[in-house]
N, C-alpha and C. Protein backbone atom coordinates (compact mmCIF):
# COMPACT_ATOMS: atom_id res chain seq x y z
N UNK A 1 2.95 -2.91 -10.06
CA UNK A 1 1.73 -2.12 -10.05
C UNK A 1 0.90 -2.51 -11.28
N UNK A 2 -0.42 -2.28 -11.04
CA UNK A 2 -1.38 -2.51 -12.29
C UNK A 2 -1.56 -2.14 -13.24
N UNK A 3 -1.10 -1.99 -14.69
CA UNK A 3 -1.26 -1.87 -15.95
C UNK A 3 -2.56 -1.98 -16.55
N UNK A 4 -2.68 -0.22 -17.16
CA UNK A 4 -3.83 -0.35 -18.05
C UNK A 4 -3.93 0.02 -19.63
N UNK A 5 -4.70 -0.73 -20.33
CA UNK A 5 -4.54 -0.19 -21.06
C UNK A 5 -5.19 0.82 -22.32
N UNK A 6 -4.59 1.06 -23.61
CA UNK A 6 -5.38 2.59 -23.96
C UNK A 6 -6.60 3.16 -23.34
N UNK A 7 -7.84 2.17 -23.37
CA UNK A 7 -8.80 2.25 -22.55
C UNK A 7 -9.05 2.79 -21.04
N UNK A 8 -8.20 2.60 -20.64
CA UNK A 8 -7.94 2.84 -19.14
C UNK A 8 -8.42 1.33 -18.09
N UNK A 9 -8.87 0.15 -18.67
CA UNK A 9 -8.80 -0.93 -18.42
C UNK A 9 -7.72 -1.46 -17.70
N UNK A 10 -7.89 -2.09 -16.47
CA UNK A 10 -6.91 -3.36 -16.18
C UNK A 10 -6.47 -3.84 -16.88
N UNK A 11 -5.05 -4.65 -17.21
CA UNK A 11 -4.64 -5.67 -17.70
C UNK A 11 -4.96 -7.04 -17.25
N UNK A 12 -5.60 -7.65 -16.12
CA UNK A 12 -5.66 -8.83 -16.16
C UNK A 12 -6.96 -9.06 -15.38
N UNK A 13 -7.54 -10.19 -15.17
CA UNK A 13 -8.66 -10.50 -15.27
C UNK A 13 -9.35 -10.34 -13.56
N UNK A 14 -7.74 -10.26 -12.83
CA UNK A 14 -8.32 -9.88 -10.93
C UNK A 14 -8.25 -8.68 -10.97
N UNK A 15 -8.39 -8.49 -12.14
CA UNK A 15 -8.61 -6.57 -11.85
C UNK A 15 -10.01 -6.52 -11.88
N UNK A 16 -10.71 -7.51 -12.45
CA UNK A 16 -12.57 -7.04 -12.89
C UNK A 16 -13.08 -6.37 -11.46
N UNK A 17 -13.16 -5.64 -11.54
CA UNK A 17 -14.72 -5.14 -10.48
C UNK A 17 -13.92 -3.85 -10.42
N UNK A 18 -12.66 -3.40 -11.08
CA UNK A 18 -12.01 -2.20 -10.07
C UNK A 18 -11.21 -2.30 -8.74
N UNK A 19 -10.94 -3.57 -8.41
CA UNK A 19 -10.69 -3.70 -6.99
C UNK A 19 -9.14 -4.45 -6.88
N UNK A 20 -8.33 -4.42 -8.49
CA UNK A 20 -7.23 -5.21 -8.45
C UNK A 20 -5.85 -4.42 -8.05
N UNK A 21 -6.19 -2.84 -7.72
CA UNK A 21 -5.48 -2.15 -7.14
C UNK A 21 -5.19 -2.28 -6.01
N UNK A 22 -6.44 -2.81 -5.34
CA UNK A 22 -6.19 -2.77 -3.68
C UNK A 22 -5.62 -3.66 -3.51
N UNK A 23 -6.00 -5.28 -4.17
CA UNK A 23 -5.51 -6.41 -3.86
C UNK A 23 -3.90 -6.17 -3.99
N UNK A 24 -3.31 -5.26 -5.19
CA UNK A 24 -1.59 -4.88 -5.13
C UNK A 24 -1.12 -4.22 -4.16
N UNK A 25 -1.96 -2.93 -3.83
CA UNK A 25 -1.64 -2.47 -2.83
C UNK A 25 -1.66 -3.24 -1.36
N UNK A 26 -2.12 -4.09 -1.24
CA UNK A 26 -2.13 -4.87 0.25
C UNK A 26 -1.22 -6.66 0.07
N UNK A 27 -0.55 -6.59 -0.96
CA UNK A 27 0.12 -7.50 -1.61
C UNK A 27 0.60 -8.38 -0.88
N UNK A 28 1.73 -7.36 0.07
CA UNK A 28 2.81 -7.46 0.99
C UNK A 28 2.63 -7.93 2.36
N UNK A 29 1.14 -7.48 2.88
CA UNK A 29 0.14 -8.52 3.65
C UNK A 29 -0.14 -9.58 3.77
N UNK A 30 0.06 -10.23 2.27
CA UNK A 30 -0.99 -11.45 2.35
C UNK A 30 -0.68 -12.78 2.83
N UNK A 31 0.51 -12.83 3.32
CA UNK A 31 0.69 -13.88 3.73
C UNK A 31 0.36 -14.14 5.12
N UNK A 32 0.13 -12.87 6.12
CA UNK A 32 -0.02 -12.67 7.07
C UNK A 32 -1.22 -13.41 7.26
N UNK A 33 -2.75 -13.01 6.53
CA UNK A 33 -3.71 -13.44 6.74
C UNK A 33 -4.11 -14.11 6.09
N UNK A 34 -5.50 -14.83 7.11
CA UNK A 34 -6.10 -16.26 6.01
C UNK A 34 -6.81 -15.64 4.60
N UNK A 35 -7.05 -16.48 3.98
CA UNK A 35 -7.80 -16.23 2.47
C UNK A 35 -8.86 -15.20 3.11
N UNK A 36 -9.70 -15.85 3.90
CA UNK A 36 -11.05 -15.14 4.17
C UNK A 36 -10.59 -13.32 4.65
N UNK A 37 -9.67 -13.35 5.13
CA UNK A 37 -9.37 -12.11 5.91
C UNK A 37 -8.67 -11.54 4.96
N UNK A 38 -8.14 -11.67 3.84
CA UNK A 38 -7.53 -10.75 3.30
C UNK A 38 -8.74 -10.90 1.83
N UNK A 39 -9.36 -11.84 1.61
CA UNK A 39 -10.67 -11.15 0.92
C UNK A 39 -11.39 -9.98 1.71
N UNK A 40 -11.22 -10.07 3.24
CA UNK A 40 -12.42 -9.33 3.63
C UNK A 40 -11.68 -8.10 3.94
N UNK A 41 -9.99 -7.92 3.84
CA UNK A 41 -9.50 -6.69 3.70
C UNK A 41 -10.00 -5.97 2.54
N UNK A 42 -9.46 -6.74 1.21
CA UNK A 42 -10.16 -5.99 -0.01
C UNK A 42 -11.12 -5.44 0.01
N UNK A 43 -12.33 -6.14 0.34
CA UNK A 43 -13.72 -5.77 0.21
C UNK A 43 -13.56 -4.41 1.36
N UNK A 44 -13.18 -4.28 2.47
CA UNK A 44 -13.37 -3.28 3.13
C UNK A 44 -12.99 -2.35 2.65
N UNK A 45 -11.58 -2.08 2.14
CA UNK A 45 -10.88 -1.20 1.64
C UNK A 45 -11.49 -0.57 0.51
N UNK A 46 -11.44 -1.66 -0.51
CA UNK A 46 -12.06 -1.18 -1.89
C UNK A 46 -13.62 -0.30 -1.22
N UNK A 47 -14.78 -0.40 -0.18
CA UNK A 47 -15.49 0.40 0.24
C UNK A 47 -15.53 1.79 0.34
N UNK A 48 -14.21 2.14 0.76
CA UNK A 48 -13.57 3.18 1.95
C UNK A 48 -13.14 4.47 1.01
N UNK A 49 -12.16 3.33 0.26
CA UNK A 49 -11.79 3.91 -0.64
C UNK A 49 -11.94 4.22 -2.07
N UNK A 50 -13.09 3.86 -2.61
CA UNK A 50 -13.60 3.78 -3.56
C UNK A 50 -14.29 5.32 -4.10
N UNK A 51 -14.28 5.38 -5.53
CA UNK A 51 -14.81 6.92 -5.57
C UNK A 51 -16.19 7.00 -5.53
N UNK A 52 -16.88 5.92 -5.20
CA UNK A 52 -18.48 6.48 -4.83
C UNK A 52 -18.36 7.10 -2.98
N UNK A 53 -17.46 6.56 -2.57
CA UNK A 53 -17.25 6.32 -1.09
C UNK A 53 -16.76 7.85 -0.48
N UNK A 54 -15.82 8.43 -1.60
CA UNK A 54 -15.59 9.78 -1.72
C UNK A 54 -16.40 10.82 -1.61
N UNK A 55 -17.53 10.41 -2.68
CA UNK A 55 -18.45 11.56 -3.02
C UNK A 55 -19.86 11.35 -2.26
N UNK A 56 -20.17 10.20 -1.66
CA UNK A 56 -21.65 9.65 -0.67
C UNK A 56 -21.28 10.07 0.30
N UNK A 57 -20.41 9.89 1.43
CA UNK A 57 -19.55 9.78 2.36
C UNK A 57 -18.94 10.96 2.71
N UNK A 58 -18.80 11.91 2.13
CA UNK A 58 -17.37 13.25 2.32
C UNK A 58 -17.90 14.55 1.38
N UNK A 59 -17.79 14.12 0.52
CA UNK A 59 -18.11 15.67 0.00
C UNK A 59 -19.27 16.12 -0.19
N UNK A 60 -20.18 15.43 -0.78
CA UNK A 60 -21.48 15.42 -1.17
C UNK A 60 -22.67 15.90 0.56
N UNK A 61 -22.89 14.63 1.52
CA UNK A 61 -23.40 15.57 2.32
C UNK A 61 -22.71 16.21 3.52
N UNK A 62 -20.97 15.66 3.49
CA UNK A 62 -20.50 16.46 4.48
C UNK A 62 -20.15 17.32 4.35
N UNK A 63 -20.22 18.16 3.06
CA UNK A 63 -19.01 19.23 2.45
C UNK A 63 -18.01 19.59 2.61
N UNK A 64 -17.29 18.16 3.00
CA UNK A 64 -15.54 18.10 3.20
C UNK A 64 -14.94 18.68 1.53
N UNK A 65 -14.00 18.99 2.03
CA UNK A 65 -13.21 19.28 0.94
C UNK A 65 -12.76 18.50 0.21
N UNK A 66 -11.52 18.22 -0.80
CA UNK A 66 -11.07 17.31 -1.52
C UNK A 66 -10.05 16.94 -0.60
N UNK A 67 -9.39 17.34 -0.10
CA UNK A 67 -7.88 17.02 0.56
C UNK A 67 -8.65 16.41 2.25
N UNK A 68 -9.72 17.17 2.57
CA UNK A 68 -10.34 16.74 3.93
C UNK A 68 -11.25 15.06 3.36
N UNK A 69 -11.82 15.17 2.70
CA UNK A 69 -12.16 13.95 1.93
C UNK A 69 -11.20 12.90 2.04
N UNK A 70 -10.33 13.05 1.57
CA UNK A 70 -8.40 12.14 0.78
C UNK A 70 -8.38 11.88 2.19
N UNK A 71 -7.81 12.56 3.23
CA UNK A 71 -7.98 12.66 5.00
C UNK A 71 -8.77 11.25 5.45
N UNK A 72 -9.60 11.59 5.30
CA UNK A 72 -10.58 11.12 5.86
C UNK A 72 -10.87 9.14 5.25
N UNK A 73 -10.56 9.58 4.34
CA UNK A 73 -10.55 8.06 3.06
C UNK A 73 -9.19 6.95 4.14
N UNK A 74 -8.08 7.91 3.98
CA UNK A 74 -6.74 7.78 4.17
C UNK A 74 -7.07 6.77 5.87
N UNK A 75 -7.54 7.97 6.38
CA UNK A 75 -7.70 7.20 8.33
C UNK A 75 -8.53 5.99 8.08
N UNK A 76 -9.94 5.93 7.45
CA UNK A 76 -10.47 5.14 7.61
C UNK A 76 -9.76 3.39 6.80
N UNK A 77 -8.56 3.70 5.91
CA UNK A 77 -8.26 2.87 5.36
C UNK A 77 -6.87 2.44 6.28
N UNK A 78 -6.49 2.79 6.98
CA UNK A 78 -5.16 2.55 7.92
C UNK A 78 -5.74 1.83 9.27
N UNK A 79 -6.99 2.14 9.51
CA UNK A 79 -7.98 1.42 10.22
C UNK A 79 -8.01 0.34 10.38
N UNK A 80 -8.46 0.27 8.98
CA UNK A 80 -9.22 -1.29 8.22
C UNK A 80 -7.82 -2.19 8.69
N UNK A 81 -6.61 -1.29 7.69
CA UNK A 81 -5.57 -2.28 7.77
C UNK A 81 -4.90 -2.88 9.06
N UNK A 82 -5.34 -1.81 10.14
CA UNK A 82 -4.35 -1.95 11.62
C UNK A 82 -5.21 -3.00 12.02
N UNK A 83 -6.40 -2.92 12.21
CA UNK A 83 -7.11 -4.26 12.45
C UNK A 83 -7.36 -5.28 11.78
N UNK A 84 -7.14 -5.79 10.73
CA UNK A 84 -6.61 -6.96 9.95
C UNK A 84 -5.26 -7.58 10.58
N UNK A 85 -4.13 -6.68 10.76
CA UNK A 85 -2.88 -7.23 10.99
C UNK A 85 -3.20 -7.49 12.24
N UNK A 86 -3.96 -6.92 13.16
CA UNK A 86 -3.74 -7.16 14.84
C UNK A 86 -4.76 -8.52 14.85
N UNK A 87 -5.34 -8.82 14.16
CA UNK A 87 -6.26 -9.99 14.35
C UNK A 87 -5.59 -11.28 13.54
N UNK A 88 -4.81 -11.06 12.45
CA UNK A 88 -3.62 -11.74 12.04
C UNK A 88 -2.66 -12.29 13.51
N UNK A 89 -2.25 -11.26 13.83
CA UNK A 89 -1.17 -11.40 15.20
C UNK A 89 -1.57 -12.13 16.48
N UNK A 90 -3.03 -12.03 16.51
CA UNK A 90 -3.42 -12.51 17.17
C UNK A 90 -3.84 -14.41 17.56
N UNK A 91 -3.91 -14.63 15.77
CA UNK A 91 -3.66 -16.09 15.72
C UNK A 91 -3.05 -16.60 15.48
C-alpha cells in the first residue's frame, strides 16, 4: 500500500496527481489488460472516486448522505471494474 509522508504526501513519484492509490488498488489486474485499458481504468476510477466526485455528484446537488454517497461511489466503481475485466476476457 502507498506510503505517505509527515505531509500527507505520496512517497513516490506515480503517486503525482493523487491517483497512485488507485493504480495499487487495481494492481492485481494489470496484467489482465493492455497498457491503454488499464490507464483508462485509472483514469475512470480515480473520476468516480475521487473527492470532488463525492461532493459534485452526491451530496452537494443530490443530498445523498455520506454512507449513500460511499454507496453510490462504491457501484459506480465495481462497474468501471466489471467492464474492464469483461473486455479484457474478451480478447
Amino acid at each position: 500500500m502507498p506510503t505517505s509522508n509527515s505531509t500527507g504526501e505520496l512517497g513516490s513519484a506515480s503517486h503525482i496527481g493523487g491517483i497512485g492509490w488507485v493504480e495499487w488498488a487495481v494492481e492485481p489486474v494489470r496484467d489482465r489488460l493492455t497498457r491503454s485499458d488499464y490507464d483508462d481504468l485509472v483514469s475512470s476510477l480515480a473520476l468516480v472516486i475521487g473527492w470532488e466526485a463525492f461532493h459534485r455528484a452526491a451530496r452537494r446537488p443530490r443530498g445523498a448522505s455520506v454512507g449513500r454517497a460511499r454507496a453510490l461511489r462504491l457501484r459506480a466503481a465495481e462497474a468501471i471494474l466489471d467492464g474492464a475485466l469483461a473486455k479484457a476476457d474478451r480478447t
